[in-house]
N, C-alpha and C. Protein backbone atom coordinates (compact mmCIF):
# COMPACT_ATOMS: atom_id res chain seq x y z
N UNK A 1 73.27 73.03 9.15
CA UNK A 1 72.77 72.86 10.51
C UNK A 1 73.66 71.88 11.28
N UNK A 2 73.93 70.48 10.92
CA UNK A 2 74.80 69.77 11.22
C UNK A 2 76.23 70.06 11.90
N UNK A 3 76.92 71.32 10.80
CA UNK A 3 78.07 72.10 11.16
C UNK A 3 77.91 72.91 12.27
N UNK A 4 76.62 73.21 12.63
CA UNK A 4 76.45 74.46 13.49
C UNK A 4 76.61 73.40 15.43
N UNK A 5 76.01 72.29 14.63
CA UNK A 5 75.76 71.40 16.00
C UNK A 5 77.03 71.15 16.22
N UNK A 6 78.29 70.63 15.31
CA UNK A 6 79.47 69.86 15.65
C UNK A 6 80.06 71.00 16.26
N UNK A 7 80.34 72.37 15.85
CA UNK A 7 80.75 73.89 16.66
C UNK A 7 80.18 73.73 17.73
N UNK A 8 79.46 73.53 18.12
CA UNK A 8 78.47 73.93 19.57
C UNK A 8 78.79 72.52 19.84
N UNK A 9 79.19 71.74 19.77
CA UNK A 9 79.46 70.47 21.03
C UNK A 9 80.56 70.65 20.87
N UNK A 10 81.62 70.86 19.67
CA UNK A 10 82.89 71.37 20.34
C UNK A 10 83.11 72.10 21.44
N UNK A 11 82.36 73.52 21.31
CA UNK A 11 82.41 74.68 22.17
C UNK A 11 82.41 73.81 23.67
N UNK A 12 81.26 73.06 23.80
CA UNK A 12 80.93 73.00 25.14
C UNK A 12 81.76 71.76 25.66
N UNK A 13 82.21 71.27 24.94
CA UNK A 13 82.96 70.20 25.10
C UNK A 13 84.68 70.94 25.68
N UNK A 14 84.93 71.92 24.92
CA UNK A 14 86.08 72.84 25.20
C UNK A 14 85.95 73.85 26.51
N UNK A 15 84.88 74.03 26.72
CA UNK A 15 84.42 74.56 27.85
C UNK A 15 84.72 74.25 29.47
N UNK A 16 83.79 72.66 29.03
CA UNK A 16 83.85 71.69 30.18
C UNK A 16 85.43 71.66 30.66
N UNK A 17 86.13 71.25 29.78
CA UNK A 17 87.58 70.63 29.77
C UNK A 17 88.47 72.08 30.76
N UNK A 18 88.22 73.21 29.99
CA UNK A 18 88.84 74.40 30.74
C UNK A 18 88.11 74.60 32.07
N UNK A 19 86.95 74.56 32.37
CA UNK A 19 86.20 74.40 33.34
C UNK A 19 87.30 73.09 34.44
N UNK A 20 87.06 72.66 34.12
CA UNK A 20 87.66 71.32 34.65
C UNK A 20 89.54 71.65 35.09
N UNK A 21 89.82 72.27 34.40
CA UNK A 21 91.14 72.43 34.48
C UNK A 21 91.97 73.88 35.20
N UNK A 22 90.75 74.54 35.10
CA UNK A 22 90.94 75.82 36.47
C UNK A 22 90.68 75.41 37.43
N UNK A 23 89.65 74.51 37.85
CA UNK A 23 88.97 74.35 39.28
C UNK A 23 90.24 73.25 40.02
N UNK A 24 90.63 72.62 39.05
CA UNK A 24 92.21 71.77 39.47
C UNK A 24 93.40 72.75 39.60
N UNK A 25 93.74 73.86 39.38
CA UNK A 25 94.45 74.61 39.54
C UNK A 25 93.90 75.33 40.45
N UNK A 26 92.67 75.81 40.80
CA UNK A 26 92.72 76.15 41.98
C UNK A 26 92.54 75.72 42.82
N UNK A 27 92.54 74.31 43.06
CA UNK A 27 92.30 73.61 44.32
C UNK A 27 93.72 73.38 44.73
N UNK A 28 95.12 73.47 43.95
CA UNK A 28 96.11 73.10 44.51
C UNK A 28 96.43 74.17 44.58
N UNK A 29 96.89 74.27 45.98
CA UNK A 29 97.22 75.39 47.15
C UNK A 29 96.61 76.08 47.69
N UNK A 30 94.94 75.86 47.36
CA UNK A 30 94.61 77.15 48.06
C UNK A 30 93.98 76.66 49.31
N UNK A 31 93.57 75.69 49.30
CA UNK A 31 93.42 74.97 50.74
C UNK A 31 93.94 74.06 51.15
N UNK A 32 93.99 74.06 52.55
CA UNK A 32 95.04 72.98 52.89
C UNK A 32 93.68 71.82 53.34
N UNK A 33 94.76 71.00 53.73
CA UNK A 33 94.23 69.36 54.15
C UNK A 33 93.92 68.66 55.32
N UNK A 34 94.70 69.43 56.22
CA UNK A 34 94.64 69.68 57.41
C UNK A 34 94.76 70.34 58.35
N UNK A 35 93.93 70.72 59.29
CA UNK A 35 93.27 71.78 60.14
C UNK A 35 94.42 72.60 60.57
N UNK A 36 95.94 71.61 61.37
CA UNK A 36 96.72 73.01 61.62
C UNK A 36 97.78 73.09 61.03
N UNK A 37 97.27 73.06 59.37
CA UNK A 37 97.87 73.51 58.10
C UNK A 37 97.39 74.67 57.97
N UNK A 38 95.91 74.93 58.12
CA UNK A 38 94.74 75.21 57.85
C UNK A 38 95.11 76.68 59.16
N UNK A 39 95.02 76.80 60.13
CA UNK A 39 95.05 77.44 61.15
C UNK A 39 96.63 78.44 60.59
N UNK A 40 97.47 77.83 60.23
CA UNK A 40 99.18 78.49 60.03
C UNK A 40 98.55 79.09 58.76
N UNK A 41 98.06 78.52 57.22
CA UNK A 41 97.45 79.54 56.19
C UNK A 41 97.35 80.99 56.36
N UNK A 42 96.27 80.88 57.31
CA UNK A 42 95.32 81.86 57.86
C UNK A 42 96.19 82.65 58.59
N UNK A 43 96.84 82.81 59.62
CA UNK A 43 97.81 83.57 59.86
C UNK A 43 99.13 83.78 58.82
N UNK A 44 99.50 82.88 57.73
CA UNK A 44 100.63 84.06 56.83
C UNK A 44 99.36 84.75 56.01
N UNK A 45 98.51 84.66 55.36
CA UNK A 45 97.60 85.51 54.67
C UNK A 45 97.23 86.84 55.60
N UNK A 46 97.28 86.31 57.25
CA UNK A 46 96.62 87.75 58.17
C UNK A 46 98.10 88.56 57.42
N UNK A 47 99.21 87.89 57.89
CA UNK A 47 100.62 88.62 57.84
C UNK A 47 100.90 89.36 56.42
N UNK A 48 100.59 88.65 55.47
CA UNK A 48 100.55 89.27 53.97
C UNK A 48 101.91 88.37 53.49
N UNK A 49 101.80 87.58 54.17
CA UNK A 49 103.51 86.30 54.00
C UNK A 49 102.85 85.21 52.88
N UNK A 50 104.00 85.32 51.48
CA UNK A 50 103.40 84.28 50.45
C UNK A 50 103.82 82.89 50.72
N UNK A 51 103.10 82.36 50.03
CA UNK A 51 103.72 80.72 50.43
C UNK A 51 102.76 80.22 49.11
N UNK A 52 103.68 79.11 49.06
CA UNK A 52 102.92 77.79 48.19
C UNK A 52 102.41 76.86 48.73
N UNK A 53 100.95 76.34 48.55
CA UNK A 53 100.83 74.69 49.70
C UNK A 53 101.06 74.06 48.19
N UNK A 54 101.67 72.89 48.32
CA UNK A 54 102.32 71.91 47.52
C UNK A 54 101.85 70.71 47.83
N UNK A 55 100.74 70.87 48.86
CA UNK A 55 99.71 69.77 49.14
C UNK A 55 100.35 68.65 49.92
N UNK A 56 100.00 67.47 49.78
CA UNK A 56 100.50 66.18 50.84
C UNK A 56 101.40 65.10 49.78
N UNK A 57 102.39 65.61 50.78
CA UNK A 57 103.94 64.73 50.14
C UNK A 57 103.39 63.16 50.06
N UNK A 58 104.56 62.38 49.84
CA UNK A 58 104.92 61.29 49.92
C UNK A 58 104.89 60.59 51.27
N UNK A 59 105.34 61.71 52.08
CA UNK A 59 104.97 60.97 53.72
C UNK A 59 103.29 61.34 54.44
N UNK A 60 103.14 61.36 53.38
CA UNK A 60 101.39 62.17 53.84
C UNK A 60 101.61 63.70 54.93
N UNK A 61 102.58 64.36 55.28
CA UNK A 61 103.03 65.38 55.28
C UNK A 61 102.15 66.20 54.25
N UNK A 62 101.69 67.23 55.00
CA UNK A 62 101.30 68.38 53.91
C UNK A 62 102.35 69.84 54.27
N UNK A 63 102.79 70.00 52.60
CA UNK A 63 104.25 70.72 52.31
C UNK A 63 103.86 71.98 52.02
N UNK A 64 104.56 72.95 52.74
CA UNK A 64 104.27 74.75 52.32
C UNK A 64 105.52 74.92 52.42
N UNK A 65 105.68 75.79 51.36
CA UNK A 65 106.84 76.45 51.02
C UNK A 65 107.16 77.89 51.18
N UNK A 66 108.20 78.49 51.65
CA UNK A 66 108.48 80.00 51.82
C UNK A 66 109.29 80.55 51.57
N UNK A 67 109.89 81.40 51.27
CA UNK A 67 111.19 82.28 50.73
C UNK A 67 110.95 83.42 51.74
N UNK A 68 112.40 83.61 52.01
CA UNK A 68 112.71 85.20 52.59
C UNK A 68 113.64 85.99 51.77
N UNK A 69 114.05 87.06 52.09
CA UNK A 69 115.53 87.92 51.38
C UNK A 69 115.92 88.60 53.14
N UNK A 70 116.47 88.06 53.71
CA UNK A 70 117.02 89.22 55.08
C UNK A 70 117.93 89.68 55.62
N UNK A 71 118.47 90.17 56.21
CA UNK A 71 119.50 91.36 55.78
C UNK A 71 120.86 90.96 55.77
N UNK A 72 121.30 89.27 56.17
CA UNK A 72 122.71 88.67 56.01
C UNK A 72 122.66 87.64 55.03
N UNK A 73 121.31 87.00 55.04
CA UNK A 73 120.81 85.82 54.41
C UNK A 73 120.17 85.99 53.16
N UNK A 74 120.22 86.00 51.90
CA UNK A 74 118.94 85.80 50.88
C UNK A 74 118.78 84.67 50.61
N UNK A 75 117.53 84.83 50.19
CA UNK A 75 116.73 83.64 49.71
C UNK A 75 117.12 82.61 50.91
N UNK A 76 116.42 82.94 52.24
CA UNK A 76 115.89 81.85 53.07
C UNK A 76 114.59 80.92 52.66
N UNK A 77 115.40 79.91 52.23
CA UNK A 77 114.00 79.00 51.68
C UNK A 77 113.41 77.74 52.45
N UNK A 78 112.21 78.14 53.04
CA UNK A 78 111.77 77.46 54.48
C UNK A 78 110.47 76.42 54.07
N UNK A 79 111.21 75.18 54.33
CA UNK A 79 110.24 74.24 53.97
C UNK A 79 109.51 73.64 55.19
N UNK A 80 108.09 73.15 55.23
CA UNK A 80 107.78 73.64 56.27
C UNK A 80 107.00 72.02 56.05
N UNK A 81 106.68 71.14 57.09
CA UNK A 81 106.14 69.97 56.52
C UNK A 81 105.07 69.93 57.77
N UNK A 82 103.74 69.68 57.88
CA UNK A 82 102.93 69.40 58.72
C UNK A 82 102.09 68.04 59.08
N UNK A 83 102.25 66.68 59.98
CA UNK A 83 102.26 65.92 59.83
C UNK A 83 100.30 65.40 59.89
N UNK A 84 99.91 63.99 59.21
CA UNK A 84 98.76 63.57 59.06
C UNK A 84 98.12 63.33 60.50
N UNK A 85 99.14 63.36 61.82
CA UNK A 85 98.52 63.17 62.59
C UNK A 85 98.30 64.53 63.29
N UNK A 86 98.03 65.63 62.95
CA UNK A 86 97.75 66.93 63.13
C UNK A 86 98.71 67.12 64.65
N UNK A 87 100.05 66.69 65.07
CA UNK A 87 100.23 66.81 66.04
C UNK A 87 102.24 67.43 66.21
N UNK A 88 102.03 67.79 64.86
CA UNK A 88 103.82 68.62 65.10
C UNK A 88 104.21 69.23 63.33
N UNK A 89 104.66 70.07 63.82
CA UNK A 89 105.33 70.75 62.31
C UNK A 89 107.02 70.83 62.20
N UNK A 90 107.44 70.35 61.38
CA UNK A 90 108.68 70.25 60.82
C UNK A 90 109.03 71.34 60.01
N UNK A 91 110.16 72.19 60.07
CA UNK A 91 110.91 73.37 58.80
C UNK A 91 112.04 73.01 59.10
N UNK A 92 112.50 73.14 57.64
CA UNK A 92 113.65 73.03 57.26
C UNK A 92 114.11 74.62 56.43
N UNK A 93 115.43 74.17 56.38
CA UNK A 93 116.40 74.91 55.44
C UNK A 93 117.13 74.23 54.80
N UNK A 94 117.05 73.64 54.00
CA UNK A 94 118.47 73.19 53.32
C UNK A 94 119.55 73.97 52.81
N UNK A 95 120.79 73.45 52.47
CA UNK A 95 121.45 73.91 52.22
C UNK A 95 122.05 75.79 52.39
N UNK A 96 121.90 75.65 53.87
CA UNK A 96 122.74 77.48 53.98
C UNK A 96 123.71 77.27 53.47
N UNK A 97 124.37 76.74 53.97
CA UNK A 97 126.07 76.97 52.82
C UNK A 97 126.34 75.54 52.55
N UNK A 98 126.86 75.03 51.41
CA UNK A 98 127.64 74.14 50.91
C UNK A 98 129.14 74.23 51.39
N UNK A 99 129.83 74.04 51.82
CA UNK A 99 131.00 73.91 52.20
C UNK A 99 132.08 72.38 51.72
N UNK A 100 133.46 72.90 51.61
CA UNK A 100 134.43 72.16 51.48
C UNK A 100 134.60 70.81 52.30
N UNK A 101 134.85 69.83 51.71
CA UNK A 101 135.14 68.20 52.95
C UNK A 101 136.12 68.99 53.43
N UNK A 102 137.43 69.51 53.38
CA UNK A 102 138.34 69.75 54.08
C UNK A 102 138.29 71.02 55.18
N UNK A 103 136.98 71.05 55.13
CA UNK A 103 136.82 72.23 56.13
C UNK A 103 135.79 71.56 57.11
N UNK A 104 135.68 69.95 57.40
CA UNK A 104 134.57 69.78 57.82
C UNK A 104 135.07 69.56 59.48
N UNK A 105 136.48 69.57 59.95
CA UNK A 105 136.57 69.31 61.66
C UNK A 105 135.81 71.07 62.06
N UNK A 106 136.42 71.87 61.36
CA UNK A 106 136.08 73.53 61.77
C UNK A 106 134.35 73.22 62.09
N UNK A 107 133.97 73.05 60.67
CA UNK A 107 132.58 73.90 60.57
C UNK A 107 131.85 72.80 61.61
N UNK A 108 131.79 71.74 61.67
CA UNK A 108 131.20 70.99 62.96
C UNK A 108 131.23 71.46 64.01
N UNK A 109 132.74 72.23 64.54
CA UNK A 109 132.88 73.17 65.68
C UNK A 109 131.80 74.34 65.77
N UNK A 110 132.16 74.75 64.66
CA UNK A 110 130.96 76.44 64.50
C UNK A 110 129.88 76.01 64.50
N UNK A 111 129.43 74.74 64.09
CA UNK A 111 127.61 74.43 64.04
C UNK A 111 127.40 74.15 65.31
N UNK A 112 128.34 73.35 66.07
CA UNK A 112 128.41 72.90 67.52
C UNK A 112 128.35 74.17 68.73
N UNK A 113 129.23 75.48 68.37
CA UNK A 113 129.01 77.10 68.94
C UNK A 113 127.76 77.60 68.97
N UNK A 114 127.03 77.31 67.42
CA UNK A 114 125.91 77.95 66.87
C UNK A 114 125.11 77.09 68.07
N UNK A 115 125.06 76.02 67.70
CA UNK A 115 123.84 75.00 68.44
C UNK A 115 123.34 75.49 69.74
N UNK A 116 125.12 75.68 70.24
CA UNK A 116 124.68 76.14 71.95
C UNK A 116 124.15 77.43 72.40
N UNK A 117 124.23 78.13 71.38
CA UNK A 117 124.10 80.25 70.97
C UNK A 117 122.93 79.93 70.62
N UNK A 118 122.02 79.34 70.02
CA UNK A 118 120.44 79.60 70.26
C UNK A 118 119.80 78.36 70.69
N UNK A 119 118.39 78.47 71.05
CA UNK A 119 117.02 77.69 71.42
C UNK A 119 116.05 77.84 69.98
N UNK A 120 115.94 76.66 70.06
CA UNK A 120 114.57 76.45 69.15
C UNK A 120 115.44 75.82 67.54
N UNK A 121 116.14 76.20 67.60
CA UNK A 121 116.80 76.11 65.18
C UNK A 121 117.74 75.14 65.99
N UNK A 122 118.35 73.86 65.35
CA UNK A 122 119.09 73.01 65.20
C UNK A 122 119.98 73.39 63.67
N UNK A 123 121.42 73.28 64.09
CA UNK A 123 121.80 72.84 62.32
C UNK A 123 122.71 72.16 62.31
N UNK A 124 122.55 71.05 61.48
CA UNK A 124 123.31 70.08 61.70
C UNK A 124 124.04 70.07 60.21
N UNK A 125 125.19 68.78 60.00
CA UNK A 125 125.85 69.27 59.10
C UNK A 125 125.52 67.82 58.34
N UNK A 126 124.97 67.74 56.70
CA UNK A 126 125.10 66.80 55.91
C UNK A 126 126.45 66.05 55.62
N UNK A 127 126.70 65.25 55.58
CA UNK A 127 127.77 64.56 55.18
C UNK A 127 127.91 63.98 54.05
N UNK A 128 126.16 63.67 53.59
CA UNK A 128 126.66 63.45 52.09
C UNK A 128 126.71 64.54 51.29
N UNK A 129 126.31 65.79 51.33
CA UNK A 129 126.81 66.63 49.88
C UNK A 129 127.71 68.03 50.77
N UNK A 130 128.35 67.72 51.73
CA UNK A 130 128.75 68.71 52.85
C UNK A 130 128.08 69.75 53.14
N UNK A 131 126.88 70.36 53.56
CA UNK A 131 126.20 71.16 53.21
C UNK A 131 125.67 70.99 54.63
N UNK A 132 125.00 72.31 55.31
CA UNK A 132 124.49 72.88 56.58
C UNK A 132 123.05 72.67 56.45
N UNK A 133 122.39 72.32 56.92
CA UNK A 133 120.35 72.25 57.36
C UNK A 133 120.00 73.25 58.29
N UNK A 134 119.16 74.07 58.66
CA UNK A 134 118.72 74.49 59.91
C UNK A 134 117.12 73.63 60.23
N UNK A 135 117.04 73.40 61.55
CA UNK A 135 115.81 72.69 61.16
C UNK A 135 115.30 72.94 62.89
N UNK A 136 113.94 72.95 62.68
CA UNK A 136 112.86 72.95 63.63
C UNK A 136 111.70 72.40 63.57
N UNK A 137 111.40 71.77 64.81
CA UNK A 137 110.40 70.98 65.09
C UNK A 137 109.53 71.49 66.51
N UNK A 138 108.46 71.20 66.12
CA UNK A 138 107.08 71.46 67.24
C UNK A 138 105.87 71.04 67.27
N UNK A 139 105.18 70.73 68.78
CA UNK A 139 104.24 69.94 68.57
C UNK A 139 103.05 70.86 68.16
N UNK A 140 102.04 70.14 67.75
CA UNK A 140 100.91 71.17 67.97
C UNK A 140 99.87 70.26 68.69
N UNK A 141 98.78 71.03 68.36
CA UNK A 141 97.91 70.40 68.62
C UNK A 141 96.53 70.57 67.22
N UNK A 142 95.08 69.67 67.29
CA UNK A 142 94.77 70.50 66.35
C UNK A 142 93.76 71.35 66.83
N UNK A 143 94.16 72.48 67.08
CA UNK A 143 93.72 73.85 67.28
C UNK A 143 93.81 75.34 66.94
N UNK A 144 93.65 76.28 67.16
CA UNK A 144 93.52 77.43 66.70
C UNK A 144 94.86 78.17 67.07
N UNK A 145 95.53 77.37 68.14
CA UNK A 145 96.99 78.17 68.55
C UNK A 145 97.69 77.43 67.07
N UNK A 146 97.57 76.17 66.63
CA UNK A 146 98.54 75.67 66.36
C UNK A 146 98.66 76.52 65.30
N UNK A 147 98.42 77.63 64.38
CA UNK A 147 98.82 78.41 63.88
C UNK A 147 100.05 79.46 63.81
N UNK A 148 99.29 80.17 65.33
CA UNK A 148 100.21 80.89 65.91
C UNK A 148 101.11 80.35 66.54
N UNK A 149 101.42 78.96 66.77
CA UNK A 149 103.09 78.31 66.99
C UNK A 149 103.81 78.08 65.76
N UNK A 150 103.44 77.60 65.01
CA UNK A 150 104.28 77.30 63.39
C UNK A 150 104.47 78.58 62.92
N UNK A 151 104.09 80.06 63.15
CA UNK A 151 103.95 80.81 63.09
C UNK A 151 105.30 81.64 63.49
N UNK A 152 105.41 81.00 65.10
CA UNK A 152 106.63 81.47 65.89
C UNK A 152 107.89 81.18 65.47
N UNK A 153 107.61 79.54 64.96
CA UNK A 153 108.53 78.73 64.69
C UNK A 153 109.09 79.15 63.61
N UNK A 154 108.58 79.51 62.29
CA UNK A 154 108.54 80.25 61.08
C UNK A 154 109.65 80.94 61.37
N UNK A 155 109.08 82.58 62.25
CA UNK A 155 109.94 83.65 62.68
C UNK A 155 111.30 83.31 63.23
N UNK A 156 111.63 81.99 64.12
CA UNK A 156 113.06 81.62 64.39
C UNK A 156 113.15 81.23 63.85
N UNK A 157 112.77 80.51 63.26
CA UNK A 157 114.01 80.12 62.01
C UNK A 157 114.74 80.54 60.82
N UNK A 158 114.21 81.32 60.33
CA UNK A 158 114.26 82.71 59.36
C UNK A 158 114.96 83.68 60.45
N UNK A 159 114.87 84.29 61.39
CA UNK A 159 115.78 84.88 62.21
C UNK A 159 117.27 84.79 62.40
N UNK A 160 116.68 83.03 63.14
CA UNK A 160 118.59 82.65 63.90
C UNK A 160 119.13 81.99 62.24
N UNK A 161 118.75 81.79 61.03
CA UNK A 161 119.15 81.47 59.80
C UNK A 161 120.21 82.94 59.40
N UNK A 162 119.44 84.01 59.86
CA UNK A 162 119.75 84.98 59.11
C UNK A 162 121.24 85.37 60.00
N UNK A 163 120.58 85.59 61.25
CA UNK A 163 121.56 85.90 62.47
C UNK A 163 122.95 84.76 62.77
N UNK A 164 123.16 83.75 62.46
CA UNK A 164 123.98 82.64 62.09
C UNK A 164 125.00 83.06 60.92
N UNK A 165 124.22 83.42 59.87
CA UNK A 165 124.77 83.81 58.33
C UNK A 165 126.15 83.95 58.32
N UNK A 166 126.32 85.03 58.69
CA UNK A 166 127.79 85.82 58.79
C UNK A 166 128.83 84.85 59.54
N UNK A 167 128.94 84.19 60.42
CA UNK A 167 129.89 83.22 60.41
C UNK A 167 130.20 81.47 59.87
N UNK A 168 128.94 81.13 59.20
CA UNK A 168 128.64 80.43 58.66
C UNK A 168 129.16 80.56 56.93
N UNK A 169 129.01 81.91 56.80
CA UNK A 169 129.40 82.32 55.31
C UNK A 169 130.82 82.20 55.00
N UNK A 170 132.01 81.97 55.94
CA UNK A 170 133.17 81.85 55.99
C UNK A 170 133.42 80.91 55.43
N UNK A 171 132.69 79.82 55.96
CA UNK A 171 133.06 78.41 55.03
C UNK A 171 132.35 78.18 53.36
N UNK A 172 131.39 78.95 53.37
CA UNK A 172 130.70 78.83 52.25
C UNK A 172 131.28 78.38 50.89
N UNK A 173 130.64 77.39 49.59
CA UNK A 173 131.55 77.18 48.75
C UNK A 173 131.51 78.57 47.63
């Protein structure tokens, strides 16, 4: 009888613990933290667009992550940061191309062409690992648009990333 009890508080004891350890796995990512985190979700899920929430960084930033494949560019990988004061969203790209130090008077020129050839994507050029960023910023508000702007913002940047590509790829390492 004894044996039967130490099985059965194992069991439930093993239970609890897995219990405990799904409901923590599903709490990271599936909701966000803040509202127009919360509002942008809801529109890539309308879209059928995957993402990871990676929850609230180090800067209290809450971090979603995205991948594209598009038709000059693969693997556009769009980091997307939404700030604690529910009032602007940050994406990035790191690294489109890595490029040569000795190619760096050119490609400043071409990022400087690029810059003026679109609205909305910035890309500026790293200096410490020579390497290109595209990056965008916008305010929101916390409301029900602010979805459908991070939303927009998303779409250019993944766009003019892709649309950029091809002369950007010249310098590439």
């Amino acid at each position: 009888m004894k044996a039967r009890k130490t099985v059965l508080a194992f069991i439930l004891v093993l239970a609890l613990i897995l219990s405990l350890g799904v409901s923590a796995f599903a709490a990271k990512g599936s909701k966000a933290a803040y509202a127009t985190t919360a509002a942008f979700l809801k529109v890539l899920d309308e879209e059928g667009i995957k993402y990871e929430n990676n929850g609230i960084d180090e800067d209290e930033d809450e971090y979603i992550y995205c991948a594209f494949d598009e038709d000059n560019m693969k693997d556009i990988e769009v980091n997307i940061y939404f700030n604690k004061d529910l009032d602007s969203v940050s994406m990035r790209v790191w690294n489109v191309i890595d490029f040569d130090k000795r190619d760096l008077a050119e490609v400043l020129a071409l990022v400087n062409d690029i810059n003026n050839a679109y609205k909305y994507v910035t890309f500026t050029v790293d200096l410490t690992d020579y390497s290109i960023t595209a990056k965008l910023d916008a305010p929101l508000r916390d409301c029900e648009e602010a979805g459908e702007i991070a939303f927009d913002g998303l779409w250019y940047i993944v766009k003019i990333c892709d649309e950029a590509y091809p002369e950007l790829e010249f310098y590439a390492k």
